[in-house]
N, C-alpha and C. Protein backbone atom coordinates (compact mmCIF):
# COMPACT_ATOMS: atom_id res chain seq x y z
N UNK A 1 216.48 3.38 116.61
CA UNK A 1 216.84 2.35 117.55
C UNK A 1 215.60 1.99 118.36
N UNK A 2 215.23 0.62 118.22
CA UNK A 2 214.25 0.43 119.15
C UNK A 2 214.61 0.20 120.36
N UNK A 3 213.73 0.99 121.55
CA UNK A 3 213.57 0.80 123.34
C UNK A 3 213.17 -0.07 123.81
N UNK A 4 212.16 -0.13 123.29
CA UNK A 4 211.11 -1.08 123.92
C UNK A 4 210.31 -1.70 122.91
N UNK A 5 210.19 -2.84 122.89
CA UNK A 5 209.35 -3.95 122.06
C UNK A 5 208.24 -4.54 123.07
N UNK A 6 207.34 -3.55 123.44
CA UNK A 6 206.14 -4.47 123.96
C UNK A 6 204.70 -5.13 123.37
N UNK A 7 204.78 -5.72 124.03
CA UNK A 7 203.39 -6.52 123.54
C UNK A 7 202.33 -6.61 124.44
N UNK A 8 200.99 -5.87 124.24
CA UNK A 8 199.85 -6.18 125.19
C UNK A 8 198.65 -6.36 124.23
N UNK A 9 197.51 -7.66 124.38
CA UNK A 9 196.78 -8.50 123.69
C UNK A 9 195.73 -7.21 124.16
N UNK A 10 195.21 -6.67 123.26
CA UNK A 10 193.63 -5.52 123.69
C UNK A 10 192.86 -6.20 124.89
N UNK A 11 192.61 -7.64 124.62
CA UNK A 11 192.08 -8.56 125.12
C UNK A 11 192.24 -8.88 126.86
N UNK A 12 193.48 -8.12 127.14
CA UNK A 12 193.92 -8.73 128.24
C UNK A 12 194.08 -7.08 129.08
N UNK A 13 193.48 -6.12 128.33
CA UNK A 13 194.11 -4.39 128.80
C UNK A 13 193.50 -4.33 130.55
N UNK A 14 192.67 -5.05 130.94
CA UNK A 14 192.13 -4.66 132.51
C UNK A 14 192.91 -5.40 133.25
N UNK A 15 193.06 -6.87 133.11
CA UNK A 15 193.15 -7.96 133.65
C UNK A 15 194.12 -9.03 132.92
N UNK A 16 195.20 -9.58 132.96
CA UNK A 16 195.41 -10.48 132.71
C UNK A 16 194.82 -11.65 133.17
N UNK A 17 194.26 -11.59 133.73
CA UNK A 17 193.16 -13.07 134.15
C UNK A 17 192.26 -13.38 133.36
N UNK A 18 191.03 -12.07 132.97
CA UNK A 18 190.51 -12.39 132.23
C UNK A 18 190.20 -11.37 131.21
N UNK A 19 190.23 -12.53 130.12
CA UNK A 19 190.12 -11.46 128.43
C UNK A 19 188.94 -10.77 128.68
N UNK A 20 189.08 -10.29 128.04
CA UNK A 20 187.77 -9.14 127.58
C UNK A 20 187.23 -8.17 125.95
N UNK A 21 186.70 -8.53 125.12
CA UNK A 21 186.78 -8.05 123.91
C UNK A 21 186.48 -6.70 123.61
N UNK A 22 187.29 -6.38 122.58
CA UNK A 22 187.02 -4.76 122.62
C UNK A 22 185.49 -4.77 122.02
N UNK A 23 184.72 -3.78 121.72
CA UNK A 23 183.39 -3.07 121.16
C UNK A 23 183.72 -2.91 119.84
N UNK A 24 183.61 -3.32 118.55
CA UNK A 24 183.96 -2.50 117.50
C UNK A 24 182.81 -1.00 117.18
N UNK A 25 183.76 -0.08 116.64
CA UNK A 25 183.21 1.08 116.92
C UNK A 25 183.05 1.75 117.77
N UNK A 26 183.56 1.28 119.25
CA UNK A 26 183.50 2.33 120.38
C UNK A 26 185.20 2.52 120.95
N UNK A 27 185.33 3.70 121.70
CA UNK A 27 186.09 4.21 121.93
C UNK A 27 186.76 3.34 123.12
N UNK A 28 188.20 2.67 123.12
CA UNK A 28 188.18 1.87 124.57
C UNK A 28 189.45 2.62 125.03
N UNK A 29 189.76 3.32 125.74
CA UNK A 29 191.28 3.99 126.84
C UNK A 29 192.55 2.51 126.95
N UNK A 30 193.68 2.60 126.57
CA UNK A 30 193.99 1.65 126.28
C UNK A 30 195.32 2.09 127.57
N UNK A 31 195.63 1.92 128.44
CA UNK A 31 197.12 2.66 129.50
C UNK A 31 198.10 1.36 129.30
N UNK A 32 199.26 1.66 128.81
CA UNK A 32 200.86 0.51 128.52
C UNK A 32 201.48 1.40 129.23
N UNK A 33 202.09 0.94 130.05
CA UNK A 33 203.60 1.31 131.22
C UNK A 33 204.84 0.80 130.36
N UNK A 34 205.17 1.47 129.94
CA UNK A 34 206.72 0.93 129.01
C UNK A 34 207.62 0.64 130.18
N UNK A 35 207.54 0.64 131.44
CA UNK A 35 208.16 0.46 132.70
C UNK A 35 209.49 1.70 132.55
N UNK A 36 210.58 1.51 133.41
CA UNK A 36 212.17 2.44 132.76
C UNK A 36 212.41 2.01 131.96
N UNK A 37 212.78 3.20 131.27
CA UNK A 37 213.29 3.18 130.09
C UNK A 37 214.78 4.18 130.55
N UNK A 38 215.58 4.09 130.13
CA UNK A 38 216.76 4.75 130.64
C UNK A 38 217.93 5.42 129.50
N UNK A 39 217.04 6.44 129.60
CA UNK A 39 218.03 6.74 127.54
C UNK A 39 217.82 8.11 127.31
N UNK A 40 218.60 8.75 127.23
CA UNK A 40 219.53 10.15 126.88
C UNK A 40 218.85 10.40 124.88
N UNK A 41 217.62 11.20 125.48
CA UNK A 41 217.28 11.56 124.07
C UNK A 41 217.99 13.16 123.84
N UNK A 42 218.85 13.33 122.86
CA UNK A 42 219.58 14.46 122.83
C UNK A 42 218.70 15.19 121.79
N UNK A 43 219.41 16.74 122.05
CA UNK A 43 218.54 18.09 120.80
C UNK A 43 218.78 17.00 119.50
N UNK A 44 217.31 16.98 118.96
CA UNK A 44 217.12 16.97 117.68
C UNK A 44 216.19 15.18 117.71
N UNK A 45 216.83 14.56 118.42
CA UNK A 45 215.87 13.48 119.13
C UNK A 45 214.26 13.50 118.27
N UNK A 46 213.94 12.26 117.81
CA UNK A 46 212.69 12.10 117.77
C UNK A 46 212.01 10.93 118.38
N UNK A 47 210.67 10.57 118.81
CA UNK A 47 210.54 9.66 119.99
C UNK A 47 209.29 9.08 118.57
N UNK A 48 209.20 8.11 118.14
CA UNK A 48 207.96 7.58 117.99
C UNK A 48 207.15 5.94 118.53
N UNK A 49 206.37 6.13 118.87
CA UNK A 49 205.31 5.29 118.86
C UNK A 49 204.56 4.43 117.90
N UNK A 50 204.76 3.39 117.99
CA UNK A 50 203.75 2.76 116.65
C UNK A 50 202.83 1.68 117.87
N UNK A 51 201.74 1.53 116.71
CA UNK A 51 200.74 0.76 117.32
C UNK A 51 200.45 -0.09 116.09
N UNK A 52 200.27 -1.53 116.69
CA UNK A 52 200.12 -2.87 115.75
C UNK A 52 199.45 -3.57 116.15
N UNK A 53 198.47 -4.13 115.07
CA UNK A 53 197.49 -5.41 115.26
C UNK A 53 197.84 -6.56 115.47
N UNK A 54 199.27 -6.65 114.38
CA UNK A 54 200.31 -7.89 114.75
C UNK A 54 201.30 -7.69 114.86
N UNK A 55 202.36 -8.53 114.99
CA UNK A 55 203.61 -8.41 115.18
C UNK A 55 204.56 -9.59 114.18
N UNK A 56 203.62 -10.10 113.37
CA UNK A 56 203.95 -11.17 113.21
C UNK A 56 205.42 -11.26 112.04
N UNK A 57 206.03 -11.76 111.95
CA UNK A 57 206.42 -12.72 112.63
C UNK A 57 207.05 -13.12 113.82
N UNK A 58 207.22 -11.92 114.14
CA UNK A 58 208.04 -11.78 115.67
C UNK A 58 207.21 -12.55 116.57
N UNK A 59 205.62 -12.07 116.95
CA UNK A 59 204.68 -12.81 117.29
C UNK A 59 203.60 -13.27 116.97
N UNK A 60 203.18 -14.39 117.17
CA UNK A 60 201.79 -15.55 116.66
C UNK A 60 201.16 -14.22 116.01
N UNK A 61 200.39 -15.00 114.91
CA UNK A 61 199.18 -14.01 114.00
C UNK A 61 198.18 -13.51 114.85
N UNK A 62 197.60 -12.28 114.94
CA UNK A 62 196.28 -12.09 115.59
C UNK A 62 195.08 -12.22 114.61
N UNK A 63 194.39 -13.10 114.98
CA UNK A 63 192.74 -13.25 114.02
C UNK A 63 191.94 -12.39 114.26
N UNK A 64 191.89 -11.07 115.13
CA UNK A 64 191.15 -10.20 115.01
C UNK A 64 189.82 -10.17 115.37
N UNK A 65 189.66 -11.72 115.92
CA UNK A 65 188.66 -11.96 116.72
C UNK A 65 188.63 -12.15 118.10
N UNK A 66 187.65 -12.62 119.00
CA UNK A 66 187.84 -12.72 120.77
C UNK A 66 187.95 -14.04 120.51
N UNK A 67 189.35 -14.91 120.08
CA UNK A 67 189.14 -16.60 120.09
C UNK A 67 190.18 -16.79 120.89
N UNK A 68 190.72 -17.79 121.28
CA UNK A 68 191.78 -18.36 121.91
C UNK A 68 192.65 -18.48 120.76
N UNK A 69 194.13 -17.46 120.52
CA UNK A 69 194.52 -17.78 119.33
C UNK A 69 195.26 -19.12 119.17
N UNK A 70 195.50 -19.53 119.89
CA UNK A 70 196.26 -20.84 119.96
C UNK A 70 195.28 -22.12 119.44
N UNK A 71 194.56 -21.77 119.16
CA UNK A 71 193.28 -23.25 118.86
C UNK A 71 192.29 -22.05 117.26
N UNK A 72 192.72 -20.83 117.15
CA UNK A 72 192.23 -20.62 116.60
C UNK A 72 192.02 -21.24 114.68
N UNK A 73 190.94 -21.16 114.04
CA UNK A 73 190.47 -21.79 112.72
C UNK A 73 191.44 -20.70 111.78
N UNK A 74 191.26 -21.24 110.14
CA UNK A 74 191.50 -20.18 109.65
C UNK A 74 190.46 -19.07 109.70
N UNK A 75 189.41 -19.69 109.43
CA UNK A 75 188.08 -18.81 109.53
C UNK A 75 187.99 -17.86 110.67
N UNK A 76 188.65 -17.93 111.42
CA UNK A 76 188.32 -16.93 112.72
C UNK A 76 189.57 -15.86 112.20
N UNK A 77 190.15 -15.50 111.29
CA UNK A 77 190.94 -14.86 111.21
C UNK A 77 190.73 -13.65 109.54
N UNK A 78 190.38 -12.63 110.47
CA UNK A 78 189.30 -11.30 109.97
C UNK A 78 190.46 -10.08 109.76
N UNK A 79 190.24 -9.45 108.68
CA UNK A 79 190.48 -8.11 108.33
C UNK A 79 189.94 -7.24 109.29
N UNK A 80 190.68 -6.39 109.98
CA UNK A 80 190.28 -5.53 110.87
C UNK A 80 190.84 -3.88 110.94
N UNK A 81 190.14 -3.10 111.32
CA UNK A 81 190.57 -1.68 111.05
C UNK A 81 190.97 -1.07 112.38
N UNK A 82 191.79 -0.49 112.85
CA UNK A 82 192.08 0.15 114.05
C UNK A 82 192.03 1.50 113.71
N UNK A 83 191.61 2.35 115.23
CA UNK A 83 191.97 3.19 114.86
C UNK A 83 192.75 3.94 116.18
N UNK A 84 193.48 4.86 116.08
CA UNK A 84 193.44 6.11 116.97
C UNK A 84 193.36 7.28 116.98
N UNK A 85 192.37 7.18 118.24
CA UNK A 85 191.91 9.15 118.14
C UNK A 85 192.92 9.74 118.78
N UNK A 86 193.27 11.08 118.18
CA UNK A 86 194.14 12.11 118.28
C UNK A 86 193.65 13.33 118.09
N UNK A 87 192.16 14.13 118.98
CA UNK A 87 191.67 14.80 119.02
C UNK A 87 191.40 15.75 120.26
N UNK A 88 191.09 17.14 120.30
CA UNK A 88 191.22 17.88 121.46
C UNK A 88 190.13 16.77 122.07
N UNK A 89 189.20 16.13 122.16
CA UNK A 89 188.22 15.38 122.92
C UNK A 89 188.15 14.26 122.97
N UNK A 90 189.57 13.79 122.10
CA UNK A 90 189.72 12.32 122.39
C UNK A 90 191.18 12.21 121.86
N UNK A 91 192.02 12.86 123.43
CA UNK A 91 193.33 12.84 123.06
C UNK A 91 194.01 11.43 123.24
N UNK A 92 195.49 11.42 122.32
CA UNK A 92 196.32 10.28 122.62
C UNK A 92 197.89 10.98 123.28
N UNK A 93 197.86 10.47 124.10
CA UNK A 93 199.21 11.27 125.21
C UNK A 93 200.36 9.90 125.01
N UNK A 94 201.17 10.66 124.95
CA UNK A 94 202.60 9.80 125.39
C UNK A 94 203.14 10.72 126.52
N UNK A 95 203.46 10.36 127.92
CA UNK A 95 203.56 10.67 129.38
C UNK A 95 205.13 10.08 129.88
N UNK A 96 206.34 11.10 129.37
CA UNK A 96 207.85 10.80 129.68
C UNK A 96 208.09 11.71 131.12
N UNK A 97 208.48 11.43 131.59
CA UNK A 97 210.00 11.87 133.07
C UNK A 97 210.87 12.18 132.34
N UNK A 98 211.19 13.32 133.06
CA UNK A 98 212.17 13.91 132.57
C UNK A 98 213.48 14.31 133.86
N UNK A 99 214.62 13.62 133.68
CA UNK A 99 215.51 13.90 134.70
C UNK A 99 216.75 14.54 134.18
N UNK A 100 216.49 16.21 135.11
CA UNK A 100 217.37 16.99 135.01
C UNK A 100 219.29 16.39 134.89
């Protein structure tokens, strides 16, 4: 069952005012507030997380470049590799409340 369907543009992770492009090849801290979530995970419960470049068709294509996607070419629209680290020195946390 999906909770939460959010969407945040890499582009926009400091500031919604202004974009900002990630580094390819460097490490960027990425923090999403799923805001409340209000849901009774019982014994046996599994919680996962996915992470996506697109969403599409749900939402507009991402070109994988720093363009304005709304005006974007076909040409601005690149094969791209993500990754996430999941290492003692470059951990990835998921951070739940827990009410007794």
């Amino acid at each position: 069952m999906l909770l939460a369907g959010e969407v945040l543009r890499a582009k926009f992770r400091n500031s919604f005012a202004r974009a900002e492009p990630l580094v390819p090849g460097k490490m960027t801290g990425i923090e999403l507030d799923l805001r409340d979530r209000n849901h009774t995970f019982k014994q046996g419960h599994r919680i996962m997380v996915q992470i996506q470049s697109t969403w599409f068709p749900v939402i507009d294509r991402n070109p994988q470049t720093f363009v304005d996607i709304y005006t974007a070419k076909e040409s601005d629209f690149q094969v791209a590799t993500h990754t996430v680290y999941r290492s003692r020195s470059h951990p990835s946390y998921l951070e739940l409340s827990v009410v007794p």
